[in-house]
N, C-alpha and C. Protein backbone atom coordinates (compact mmCIF):
# COMPACT_ATOMS: atom_id res chain seq x y z
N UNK A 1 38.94 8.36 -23.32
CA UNK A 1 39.65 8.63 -22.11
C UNK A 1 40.22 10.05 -22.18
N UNK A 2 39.90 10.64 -21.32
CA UNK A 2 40.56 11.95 -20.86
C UNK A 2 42.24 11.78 -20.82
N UNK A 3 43.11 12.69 -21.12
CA UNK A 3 44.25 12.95 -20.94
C UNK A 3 44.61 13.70 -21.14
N UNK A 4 45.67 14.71 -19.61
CA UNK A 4 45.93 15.48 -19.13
C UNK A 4 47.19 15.40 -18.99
N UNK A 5 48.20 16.97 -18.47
CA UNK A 5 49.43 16.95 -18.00
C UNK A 5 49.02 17.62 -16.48
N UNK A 6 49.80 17.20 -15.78
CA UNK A 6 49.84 17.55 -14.09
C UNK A 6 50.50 19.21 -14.31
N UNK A 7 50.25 19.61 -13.38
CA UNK A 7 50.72 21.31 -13.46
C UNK A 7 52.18 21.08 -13.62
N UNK A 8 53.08 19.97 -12.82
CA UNK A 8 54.45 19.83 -13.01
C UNK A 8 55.17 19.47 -14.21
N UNK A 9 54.14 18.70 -15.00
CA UNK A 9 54.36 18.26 -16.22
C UNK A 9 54.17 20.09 -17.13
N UNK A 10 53.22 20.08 -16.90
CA UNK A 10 52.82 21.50 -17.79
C UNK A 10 54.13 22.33 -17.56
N UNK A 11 54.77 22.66 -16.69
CA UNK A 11 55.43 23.43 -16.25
C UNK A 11 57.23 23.20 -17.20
N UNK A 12 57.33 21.68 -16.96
CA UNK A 12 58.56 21.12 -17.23
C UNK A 12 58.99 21.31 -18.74
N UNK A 13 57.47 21.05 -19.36
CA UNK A 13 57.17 20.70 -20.81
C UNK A 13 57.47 22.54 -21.30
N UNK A 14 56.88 23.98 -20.19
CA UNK A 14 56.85 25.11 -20.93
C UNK A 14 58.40 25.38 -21.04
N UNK A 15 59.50 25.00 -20.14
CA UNK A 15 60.96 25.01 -19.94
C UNK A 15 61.09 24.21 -20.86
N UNK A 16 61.18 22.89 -21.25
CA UNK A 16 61.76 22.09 -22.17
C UNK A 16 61.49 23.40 -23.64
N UNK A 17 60.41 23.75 -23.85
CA UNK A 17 60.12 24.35 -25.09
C UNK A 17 60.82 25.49 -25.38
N UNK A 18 60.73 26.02 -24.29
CA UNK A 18 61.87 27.33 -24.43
C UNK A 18 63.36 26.95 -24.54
N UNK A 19 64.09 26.07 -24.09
CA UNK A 19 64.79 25.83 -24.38
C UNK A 19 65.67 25.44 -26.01
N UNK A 20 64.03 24.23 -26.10
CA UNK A 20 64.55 23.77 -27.64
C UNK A 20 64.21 24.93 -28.47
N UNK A 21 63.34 26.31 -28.49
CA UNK A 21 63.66 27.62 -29.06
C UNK A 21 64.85 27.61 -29.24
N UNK A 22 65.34 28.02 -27.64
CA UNK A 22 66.33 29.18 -27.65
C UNK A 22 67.82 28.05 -28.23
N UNK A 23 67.79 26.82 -28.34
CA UNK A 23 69.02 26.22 -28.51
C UNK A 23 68.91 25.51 -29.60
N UNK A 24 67.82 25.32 -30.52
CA UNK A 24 67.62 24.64 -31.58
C UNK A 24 66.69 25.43 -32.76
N UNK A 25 65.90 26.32 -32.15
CA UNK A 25 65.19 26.84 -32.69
C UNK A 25 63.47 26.41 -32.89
N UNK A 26 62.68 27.43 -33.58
CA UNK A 26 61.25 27.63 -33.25
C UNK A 26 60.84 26.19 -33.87
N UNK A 27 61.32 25.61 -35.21
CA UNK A 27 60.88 24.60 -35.73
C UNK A 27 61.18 23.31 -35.37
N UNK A 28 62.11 22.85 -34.85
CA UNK A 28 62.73 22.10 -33.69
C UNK A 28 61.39 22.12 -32.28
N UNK A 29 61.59 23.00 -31.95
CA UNK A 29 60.34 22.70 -30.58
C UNK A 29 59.29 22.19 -31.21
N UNK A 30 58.49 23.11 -32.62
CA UNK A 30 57.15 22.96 -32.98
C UNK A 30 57.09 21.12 -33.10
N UNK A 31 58.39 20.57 -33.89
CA UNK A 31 58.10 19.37 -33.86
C UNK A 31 57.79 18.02 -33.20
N UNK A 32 58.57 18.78 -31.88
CA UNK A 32 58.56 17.76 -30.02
C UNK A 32 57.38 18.25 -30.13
N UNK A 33 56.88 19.56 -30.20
CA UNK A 33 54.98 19.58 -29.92
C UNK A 33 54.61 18.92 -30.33
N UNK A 34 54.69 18.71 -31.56
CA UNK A 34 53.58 17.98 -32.39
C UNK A 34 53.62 16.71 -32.01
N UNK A 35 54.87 15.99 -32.06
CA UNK A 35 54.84 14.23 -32.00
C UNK A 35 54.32 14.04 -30.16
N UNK A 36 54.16 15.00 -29.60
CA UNK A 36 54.11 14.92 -28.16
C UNK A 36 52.59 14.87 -28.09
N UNK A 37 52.30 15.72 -28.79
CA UNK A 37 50.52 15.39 -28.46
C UNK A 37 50.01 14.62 -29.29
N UNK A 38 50.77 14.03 -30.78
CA UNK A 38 50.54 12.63 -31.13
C UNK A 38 50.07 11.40 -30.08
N UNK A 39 51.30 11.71 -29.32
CA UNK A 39 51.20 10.41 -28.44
C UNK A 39 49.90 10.56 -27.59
N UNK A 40 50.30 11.90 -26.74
CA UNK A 40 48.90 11.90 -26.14
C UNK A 40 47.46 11.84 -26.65
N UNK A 41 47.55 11.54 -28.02
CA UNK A 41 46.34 11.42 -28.39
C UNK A 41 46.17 9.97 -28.70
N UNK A 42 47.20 9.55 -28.92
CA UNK A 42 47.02 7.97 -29.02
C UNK A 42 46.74 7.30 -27.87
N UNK A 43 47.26 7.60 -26.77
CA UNK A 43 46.84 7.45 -25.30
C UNK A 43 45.20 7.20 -24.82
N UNK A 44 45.09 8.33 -25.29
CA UNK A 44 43.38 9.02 -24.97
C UNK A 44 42.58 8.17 -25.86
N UNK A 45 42.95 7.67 -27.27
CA UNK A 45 42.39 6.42 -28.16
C UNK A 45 42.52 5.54 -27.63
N UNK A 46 44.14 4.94 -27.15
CA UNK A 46 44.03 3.33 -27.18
C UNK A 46 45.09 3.57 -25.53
N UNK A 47 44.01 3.60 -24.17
CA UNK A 47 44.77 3.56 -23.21
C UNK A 47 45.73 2.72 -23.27
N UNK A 48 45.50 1.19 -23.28
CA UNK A 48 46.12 0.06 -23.40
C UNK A 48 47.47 -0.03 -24.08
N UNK A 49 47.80 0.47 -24.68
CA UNK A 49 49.19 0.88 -25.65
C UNK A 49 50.39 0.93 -25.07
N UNK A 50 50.02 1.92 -23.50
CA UNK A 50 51.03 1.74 -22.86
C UNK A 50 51.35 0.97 -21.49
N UNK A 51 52.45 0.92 -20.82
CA UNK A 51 51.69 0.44 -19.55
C UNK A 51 51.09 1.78 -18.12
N UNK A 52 50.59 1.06 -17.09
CA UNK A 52 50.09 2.02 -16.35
C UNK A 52 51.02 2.36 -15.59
N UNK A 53 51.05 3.79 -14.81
CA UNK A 53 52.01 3.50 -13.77
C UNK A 53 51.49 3.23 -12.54
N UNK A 54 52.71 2.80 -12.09
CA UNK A 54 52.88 2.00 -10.86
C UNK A 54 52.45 2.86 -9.38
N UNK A 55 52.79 4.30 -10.22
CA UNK A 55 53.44 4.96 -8.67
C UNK A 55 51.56 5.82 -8.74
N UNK A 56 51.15 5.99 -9.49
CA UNK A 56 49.96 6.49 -9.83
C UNK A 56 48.83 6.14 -10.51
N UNK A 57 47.75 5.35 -9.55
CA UNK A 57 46.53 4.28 -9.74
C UNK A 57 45.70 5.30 -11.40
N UNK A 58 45.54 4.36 -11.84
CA UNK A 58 44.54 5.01 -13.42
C UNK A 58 45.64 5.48 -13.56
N UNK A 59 46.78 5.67 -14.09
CA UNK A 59 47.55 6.42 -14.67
C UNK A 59 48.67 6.04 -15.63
N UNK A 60 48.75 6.84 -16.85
CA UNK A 60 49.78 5.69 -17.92
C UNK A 60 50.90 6.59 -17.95
């Protein structure tokens, strides 16, 4: 399975990062990266893992 972030997501996620830079520092963000596309990769393995949403048909 394909898995993607929506441009709003992309967008939210480049602010969240700069933030945890500028207020926690570079190794602090690197780590929300990392466990973040963990998930999304577990997603893209095992759709089923999570539930779908509601508000958006095919969508977890």
């Amino acid at each position: 399975m394909n898995v993607f972030l929506s441009e709003l997501a992309e967008a939210k996620l480049l602010k969240l990062s700069k933030y945890l830079v500028e207020n926690w520092g570079l190794k602090s963000s690197d780590k929300f990266i990392l466990k973040l596309t963990e998930r999304i990769k577990q997603i893209a393995i095992h759709p089923d893992s999570c539930p779908k949403s509601s508000e958006f048909k095919n969508s977890y």
